[in-house]
Protein backbone atom coordinates (compact mmCIF):
# COMPACT_ATOMS: atom_id res chain seq x y z
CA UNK A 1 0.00 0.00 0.00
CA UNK A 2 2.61 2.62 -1.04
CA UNK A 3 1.14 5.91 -1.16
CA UNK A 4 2.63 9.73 -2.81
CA UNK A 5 1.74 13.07 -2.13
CA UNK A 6 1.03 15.98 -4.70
CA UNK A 7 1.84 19.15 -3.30
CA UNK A 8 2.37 22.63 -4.44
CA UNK A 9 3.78 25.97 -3.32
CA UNK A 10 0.97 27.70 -4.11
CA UNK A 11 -2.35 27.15 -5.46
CA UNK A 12 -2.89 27.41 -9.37
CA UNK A 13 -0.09 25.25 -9.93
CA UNK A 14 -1.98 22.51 -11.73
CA UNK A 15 -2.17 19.97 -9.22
CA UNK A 16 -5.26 18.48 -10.16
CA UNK A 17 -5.26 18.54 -14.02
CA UNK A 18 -1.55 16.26 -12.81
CA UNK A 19 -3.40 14.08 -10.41
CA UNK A 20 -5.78 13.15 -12.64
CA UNK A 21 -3.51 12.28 -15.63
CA UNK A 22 -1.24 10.14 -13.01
CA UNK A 23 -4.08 8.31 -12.22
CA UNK A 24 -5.60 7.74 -15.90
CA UNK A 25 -2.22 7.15 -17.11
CA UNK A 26 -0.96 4.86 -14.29
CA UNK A 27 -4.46 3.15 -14.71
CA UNK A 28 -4.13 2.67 -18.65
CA UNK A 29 -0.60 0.81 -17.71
CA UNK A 30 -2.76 -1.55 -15.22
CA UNK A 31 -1.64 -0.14 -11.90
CA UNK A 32 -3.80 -0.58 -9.45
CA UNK A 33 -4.00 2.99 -8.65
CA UNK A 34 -6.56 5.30 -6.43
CA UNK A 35 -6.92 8.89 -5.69
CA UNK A 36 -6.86 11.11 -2.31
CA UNK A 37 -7.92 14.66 -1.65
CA UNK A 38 -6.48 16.92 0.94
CA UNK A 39 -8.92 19.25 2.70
CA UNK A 40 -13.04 19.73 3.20
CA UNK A 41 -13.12 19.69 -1.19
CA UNK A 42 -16.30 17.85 -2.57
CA UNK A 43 -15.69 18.54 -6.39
CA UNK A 44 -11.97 17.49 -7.06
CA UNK A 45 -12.89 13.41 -5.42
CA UNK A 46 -15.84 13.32 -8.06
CA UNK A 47 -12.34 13.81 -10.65
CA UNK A 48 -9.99 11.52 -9.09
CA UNK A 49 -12.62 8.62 -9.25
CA UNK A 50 -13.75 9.18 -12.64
CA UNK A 51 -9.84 8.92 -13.46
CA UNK A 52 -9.14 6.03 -11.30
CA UNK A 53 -12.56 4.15 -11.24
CA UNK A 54 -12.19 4.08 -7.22
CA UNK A 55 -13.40 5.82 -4.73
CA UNK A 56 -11.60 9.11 -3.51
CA UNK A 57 -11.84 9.63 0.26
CA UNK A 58 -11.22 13.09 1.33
CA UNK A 59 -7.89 13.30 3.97
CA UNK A 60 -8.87 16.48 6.26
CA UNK A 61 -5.53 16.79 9.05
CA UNK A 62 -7.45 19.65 10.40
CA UNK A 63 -11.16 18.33 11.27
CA UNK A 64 -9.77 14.38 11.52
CA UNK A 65 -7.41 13.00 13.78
CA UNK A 66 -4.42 11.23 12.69
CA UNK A 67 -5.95 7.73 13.10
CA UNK A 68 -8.71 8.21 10.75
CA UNK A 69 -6.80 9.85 8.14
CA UNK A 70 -4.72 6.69 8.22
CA UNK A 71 -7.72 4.76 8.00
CA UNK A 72 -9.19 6.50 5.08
CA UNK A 73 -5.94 6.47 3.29
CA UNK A 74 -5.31 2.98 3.60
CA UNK A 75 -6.56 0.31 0.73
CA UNK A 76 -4.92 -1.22 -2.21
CA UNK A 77 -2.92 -0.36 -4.81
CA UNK A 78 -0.52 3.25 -5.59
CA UNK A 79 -2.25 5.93 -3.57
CA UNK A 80 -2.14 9.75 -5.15
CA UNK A 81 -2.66 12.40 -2.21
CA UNK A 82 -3.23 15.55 -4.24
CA UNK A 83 -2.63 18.43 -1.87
CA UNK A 84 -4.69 21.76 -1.95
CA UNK A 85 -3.57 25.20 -1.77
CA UNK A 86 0.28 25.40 -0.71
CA UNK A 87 1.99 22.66 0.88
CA UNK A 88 2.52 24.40 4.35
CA UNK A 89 -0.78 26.69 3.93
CA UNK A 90 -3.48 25.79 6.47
CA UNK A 91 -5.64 27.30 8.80
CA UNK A 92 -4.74 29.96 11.05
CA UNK A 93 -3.11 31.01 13.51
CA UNK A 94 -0.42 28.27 12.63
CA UNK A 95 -1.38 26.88 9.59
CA UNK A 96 -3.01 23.41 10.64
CA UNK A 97 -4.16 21.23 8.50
CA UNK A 98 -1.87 21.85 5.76
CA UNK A 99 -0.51 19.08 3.27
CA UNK A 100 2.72 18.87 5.02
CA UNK A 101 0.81 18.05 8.35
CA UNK A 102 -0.35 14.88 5.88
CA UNK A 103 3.07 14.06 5.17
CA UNK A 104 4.31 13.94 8.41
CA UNK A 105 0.85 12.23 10.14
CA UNK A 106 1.04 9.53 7.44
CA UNK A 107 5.33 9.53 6.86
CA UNK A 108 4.60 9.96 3.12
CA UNK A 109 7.05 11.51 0.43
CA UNK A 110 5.79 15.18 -1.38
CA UNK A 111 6.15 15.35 -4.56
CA UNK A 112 6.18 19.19 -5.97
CA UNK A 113 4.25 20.51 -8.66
CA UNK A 114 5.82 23.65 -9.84
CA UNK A 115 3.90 26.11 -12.41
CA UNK A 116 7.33 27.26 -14.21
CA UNK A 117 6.17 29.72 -16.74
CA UNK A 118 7.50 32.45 -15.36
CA UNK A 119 10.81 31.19 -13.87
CA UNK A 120 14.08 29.80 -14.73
CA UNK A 121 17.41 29.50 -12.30
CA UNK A 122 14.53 30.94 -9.82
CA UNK A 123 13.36 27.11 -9.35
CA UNK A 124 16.42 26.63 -7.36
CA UNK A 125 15.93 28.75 -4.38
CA UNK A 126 11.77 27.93 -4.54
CA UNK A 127 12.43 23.81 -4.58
CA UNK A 128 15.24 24.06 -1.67
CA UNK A 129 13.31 26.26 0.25
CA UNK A 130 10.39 24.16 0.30
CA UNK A 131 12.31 20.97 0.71
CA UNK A 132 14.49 22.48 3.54
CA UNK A 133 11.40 23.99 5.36
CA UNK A 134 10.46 21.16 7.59
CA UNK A 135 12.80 17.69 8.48
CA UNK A 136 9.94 16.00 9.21
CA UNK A 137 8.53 16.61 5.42
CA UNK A 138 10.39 14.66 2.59
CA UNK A 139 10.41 16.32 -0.62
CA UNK A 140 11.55 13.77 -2.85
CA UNK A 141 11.14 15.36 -6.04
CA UNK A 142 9.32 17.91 -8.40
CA UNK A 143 7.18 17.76 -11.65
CA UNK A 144 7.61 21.14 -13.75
CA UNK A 145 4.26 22.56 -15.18
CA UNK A 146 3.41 24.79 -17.68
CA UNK A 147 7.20 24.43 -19.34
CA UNK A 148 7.52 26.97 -22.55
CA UNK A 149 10.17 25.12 -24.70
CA UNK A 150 13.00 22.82 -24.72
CA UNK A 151 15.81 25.27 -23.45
CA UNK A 152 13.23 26.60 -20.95
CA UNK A 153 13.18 22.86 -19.63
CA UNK A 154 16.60 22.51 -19.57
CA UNK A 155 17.64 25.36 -17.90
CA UNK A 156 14.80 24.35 -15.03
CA UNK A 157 16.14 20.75 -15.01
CA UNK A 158 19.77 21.90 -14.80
CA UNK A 159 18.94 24.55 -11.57
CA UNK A 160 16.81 22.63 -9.75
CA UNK A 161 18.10 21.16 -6.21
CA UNK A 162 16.01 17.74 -6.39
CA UNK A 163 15.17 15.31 -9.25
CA UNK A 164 12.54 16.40 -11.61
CA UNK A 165 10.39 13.44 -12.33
CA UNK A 166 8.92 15.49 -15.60
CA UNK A 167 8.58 18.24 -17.39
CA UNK A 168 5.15 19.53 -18.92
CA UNK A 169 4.77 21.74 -21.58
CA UNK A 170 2.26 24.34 -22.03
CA UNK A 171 -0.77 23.30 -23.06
CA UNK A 172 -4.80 24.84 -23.62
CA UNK A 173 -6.29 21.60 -23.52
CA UNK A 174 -5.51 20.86 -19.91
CA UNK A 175 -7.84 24.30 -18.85
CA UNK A 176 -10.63 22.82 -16.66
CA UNK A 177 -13.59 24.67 -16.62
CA UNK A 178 -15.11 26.50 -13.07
CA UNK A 179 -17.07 28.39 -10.92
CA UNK A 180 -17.81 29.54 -7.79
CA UNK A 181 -16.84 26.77 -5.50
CA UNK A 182 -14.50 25.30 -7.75
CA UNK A 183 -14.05 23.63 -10.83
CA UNK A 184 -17.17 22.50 -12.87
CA UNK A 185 -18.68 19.08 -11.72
CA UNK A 186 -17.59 16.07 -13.10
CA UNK A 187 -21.22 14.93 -14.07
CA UNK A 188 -21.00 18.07 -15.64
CA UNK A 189 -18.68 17.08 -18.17
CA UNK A 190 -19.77 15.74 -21.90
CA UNK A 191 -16.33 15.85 -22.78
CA UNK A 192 -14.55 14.42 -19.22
CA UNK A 193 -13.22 10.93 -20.98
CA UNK A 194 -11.33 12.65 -23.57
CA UNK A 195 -10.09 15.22 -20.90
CA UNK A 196 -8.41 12.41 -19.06
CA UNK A 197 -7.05 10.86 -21.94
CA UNK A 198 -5.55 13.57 -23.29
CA UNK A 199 -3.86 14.45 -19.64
CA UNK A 200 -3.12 10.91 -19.52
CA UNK A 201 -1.11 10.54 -22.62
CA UNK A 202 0.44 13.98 -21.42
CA UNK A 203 1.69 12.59 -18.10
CA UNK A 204 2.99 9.13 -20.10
CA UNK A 205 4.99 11.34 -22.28
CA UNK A 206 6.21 13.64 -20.58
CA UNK A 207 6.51 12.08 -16.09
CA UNK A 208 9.22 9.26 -15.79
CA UNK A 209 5.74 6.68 -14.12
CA UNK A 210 8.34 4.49 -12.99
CA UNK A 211 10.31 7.52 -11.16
CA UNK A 212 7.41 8.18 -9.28
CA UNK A 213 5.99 4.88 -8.32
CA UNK A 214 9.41 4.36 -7.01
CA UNK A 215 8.82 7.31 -4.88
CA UNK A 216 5.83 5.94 -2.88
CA UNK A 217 6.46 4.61 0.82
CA UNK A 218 3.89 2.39 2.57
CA UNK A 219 1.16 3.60 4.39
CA UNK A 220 0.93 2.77 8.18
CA UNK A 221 -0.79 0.29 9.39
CA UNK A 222 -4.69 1.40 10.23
CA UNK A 223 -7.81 0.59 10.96
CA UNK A 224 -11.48 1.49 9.70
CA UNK A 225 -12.62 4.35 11.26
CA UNK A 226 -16.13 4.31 12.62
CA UNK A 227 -18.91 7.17 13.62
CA UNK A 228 -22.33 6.71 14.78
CA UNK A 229 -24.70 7.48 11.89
CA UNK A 230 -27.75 10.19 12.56
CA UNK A 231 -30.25 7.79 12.41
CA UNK A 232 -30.93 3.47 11.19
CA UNK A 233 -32.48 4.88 7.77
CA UNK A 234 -31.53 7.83 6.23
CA UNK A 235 -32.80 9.46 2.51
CA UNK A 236 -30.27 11.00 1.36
CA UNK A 237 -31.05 13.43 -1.91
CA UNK A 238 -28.43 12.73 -5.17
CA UNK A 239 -27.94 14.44 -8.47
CA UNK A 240 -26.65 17.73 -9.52
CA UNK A 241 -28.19 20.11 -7.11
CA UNK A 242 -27.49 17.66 -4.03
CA UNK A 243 -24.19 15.95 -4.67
CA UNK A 244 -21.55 17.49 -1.76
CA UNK A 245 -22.40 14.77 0.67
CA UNK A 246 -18.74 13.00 1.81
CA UNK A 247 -18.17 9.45 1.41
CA UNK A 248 -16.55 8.72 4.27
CA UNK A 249 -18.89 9.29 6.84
CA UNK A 250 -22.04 7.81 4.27
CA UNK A 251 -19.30 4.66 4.27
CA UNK A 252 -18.85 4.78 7.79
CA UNK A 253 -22.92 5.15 8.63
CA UNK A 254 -23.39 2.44 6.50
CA UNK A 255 -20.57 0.09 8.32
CA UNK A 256 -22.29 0.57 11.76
CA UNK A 257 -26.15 -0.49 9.89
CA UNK A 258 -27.38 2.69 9.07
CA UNK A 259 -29.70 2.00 5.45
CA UNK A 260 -28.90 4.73 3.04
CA UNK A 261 -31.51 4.99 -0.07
CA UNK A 262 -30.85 8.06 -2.83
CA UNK A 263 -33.60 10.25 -4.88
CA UNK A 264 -33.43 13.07 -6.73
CA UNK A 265 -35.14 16.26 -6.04
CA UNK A 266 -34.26 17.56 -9.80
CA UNK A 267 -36.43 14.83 -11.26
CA UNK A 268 -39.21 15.76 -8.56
CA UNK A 269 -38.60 12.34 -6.42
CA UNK A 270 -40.38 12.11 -3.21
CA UNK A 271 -37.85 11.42 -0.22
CA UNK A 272 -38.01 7.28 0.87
CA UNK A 273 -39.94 6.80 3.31
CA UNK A 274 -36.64 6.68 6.29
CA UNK A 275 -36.32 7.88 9.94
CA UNK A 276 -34.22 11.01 8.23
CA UNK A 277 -34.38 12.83 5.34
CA UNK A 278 -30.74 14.59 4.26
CA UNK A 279 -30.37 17.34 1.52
CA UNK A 280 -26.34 17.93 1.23
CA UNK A 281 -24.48 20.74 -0.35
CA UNK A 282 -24.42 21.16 -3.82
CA UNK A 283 -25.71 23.81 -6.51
CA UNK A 284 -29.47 24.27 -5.53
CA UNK A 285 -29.16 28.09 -6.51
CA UNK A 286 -28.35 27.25 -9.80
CA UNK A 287 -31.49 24.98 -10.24
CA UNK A 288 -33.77 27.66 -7.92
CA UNK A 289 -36.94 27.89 -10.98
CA UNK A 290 -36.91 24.17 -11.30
CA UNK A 291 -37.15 22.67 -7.52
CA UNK A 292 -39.86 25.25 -6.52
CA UNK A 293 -41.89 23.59 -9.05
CA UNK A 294 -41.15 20.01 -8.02
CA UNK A 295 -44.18 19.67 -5.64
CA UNK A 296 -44.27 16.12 -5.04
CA UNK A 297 -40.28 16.66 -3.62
CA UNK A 298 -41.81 19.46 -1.75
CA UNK A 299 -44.24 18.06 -0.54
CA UNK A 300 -42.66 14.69 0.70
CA UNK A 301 -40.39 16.47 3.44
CA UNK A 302 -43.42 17.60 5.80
CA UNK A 303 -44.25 16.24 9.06
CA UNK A 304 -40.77 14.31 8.84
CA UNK A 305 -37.35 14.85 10.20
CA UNK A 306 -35.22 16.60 7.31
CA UNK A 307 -31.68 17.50 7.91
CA UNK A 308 -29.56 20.35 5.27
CA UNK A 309 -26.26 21.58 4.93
CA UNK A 310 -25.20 24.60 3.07
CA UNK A 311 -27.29 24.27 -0.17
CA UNK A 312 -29.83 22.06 1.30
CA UNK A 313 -30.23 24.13 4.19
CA UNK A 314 -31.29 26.76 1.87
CA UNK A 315 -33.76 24.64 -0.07
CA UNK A 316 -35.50 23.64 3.29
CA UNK A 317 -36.45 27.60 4.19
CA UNK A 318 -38.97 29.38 2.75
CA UNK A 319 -37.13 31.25 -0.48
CA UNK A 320 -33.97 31.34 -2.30
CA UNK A 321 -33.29 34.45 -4.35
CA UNK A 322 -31.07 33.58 -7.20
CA UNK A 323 -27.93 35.94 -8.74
CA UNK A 324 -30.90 37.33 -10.86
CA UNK A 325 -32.55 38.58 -7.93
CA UNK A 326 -35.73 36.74 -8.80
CA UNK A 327 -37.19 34.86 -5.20
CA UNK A 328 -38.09 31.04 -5.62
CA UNK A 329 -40.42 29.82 -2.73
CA UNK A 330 -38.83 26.62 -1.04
CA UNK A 331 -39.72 23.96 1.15
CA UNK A 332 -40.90 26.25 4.27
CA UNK A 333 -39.43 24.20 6.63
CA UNK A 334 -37.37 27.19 8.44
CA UNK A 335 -38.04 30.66 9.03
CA UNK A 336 -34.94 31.03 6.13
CA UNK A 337 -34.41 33.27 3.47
CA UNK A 338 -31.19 33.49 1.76
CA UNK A 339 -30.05 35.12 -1.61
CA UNK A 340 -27.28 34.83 -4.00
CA UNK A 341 -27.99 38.43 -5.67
CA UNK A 342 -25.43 40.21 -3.63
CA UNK A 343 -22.73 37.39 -2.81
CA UNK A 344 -20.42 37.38 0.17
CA UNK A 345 -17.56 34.66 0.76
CA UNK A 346 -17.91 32.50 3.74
CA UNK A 347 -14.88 30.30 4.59
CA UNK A 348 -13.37 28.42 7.42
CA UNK A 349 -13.08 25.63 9.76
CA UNK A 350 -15.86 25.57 12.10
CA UNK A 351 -15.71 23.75 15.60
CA UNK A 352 -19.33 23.39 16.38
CA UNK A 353 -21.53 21.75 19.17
CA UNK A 354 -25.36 20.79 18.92
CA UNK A 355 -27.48 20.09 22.01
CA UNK A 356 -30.16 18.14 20.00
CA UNK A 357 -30.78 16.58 16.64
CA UNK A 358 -29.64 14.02 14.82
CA UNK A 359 -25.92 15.33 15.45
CA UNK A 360 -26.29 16.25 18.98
CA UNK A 361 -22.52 16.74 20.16
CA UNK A 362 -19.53 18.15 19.16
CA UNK A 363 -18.52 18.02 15.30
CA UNK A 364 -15.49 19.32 13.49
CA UNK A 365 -17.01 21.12 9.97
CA UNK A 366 -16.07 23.88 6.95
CA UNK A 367 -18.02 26.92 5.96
CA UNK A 368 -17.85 27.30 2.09
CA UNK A 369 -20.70 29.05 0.30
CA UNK A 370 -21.50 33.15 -1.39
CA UNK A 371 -24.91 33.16 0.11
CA UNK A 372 -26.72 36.24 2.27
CA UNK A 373 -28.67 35.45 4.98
CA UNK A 374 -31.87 37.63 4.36
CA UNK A 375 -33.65 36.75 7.30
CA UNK A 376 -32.77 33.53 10.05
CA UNK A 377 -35.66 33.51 12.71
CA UNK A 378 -35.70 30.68 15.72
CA UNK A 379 -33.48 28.36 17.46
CA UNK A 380 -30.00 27.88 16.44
CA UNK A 381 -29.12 24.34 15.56
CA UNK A 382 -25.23 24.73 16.59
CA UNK A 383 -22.70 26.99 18.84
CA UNK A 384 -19.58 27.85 17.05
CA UNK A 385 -16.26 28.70 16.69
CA UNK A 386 -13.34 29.44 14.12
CA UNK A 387 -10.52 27.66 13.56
CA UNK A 388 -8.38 29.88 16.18
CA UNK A 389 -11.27 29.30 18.44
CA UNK A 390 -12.85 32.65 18.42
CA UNK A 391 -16.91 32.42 19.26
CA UNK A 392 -18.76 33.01 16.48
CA UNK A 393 -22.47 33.30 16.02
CA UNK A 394 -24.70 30.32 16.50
CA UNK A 395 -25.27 28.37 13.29
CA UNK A 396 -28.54 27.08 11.76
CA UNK A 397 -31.87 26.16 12.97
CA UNK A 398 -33.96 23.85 14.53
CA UNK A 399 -37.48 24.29 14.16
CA UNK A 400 -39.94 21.29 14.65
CA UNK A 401 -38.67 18.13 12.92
CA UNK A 402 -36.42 20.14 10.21
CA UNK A 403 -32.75 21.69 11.31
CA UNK A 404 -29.85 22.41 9.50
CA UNK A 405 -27.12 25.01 8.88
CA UNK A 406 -24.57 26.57 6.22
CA UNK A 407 -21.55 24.08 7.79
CA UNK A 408 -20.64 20.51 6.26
CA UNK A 409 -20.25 18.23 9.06
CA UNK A 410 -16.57 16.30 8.01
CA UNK A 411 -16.00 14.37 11.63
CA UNK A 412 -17.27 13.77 14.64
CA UNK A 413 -14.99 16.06 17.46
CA UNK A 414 -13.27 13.27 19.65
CA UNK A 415 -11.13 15.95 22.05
CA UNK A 416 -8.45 15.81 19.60
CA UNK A 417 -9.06 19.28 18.14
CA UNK A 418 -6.48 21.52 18.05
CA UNK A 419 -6.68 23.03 21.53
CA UNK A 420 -8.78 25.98 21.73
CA UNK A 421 -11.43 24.64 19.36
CA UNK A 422 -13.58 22.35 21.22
CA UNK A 423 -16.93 23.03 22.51
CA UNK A 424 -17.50 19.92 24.74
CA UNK A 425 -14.91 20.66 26.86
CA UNK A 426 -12.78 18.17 25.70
């Protein structure tokens, strides 16, 4: 079970268009290969599987202790950590919860992604400053993106401190499309499969495969982790709108006999009959016109316990104004409005505790959405604080059987937060 890491200094690198053509490419050669994602990301996972045709499980050092990192991690086959933002950027005051905590939590070699457009000899200084940072974090080599010519690769391979496993060259047809929260779905995508080839054949020509399989150290020895799910059957909405629900802790509900059944609100499916009803994150703004009409969905969350998060939260109050600034009337299950015609940036770690509900206790979450907050009237589902442990304002509501909030829930908060953070007094 050797595993690699994909880092960067910075993000914009390309660390994600190179994941995903290591994993094609290293799939096309029949490696048994899968895909990791560092962070609270729901879009780049969909990528990784539809590259690897396993599962991606998402590797958070900041809301998971070091255990169940391990456990995720661990499986068959080459394992592909790509890394977000910069390898030693995490949240503040000291960065936790950065890549390089990864490395060090699960002993694995970095590889670096550099974006070397705009440098030369400069890669010199930039590689041994990041591989000289921090003992504990091996960088054992560095892929060159985004190379302009021949020369311009030489004179990058012949200054840099560390071996350079490859050297990409410029090229348009690697441009992923985005938006908002990220890059484009992968459902998305007509065109996905001939995305990934083409990356694929790029990475086969152009990254020494055998280099960096040669890289990859084992993985340490783990076990599954487990969390109590919310409740023995559980709905749990699916498609386009609805899709930012995490694997690991649907995989880990399901491992202690929690029943999960899907529907789709897009195609106006009533909710399974199920002891809860969960609408995830997802895109719900962008699909506003089309689930107000969708009465039999509507209608099939009343008089029933209905959790949301973030975009489902939304859906379950009474109106969502769109980036038009037209109003769509919603499920009515909270005294919610919330609009997307003036947009604000929400973003953090979250360290949150619930009295009641179906996640009564103490949770480790991420805040990641544009919306406004028109008008939030009731009981708050959760206390909160930010990563540094500052109060914040309570999140969400509970109002008869329905409660939810803006945060995505990534793992239950054991007392091994980073100090300062916990709610529970642990």
């Amino acid at each position: 079970m050797p595993g690699v890491i994909l880092a960067a200094p910075a993000s914009g690198a390309g660390k994600t268009t190179v994941t995903l053509g290591l994993l094609r490419a290293f799939r096309d050669r029949g490696v048994q290969v899968r895909g990791a994602k560092s962070g609270p990301d729901y879009i780049d996972p969909r990528f990784h599987e539809a590259a690897s045709g396993l599962s991606c499980p998402n590797l958070d050092a900041w809301a998971m202790p070091p255990t169940v990192t391990a456990g995720l991690a661990s499986g068959p086959g080459l394992l592909l950590i790509e890394g977000a933002m910069g390898l030693f950027d995490g949240a503040p005051p000291d960065g936790r919860g950065a890549v390089a905590d990864l490395a060090r939590d699960l002993s694995l070699p970095v590889v670096l992604v550099v974006d070397a457009a705009r440098m030369a000899q400069s890669i010199g200084p930039l590689v041994a400053g990041f591989a000289g940072f921090d003992p504990l974090v091996r960088v054992a080599g560095v892929i060159l993106n985004r190379v302009g010519s021949p020369r311009h690769e030489a004179m990058l391979r012949k200054a840099c401190p560390l071996p350079v496993l490859g050297a990409l060259p410029r090229d348009p047809h690697l441009a992923t499309p985005s938006r908002h929260l990220g890059l484009v779905q992968a459902q998305e995508r007509a065109d996905l499969d001939a995305f990934l080839t083409h990356a694929a054949a790029q990475m086969a020509a152009h990254v020494d495969l055998e280099a960096l399989q040669a890289i990859a150290a084992p993985l340490p020895p783990a076990r599954t982790p487990r969390c109590h799910p919310p409740a023995q059957r559980i709905a749990l909405a699916r498609d386009e709108a609805f899709a930012f629900a995490y694997p690991h802790l649907l995989d880990a509900w399901q491992r202690a006999g929690a029943e999960i059944s899907t529907f789709s609100p897009l195609n106006d499916d009533a909710a399974p009959d199920a002891d809860l009803v969960v609408l995830p994150g997802g895109y719900p703004e962008l699909h506003a016109g089309r689930l107000a009409g969708n009465h039999r969905f509507l209608a099939s969350l009343r008089d029933r316990p209905v959790y949301g998060e973030c975009g489902g939260y939304m859906v379950m109050g009474a109106g969502l104004v769109d980036a038009d600034g037209t109003r769509h009337a919603m499920a009515d299950l909270l005294p919610l409005e919330t609009s997307f015609a003036e947009r604000k940036l929400h973003l953090g770690y979250r360290s949150l505790h619930a009295d009641g509900g179906p996640f009564a206790g103490a949770w480790a979450a991420h805040e990641f959405h544009y919306a406004t907050t028109l008008r939030a009237e009731g009981t708050p589902l959760f206390t909160a604080r930010d990563a540094e442990g500052t109060p914040l304002p309570p999140m969400g509501l509970r109002h008869g059987l329905a409660c939810g909030s803006f945060a995505h829930l990534i793992w239950v908060n054991d007392g091994t937060m980073p100090q300062g953070s916990s709610l529970d007094g642990s």
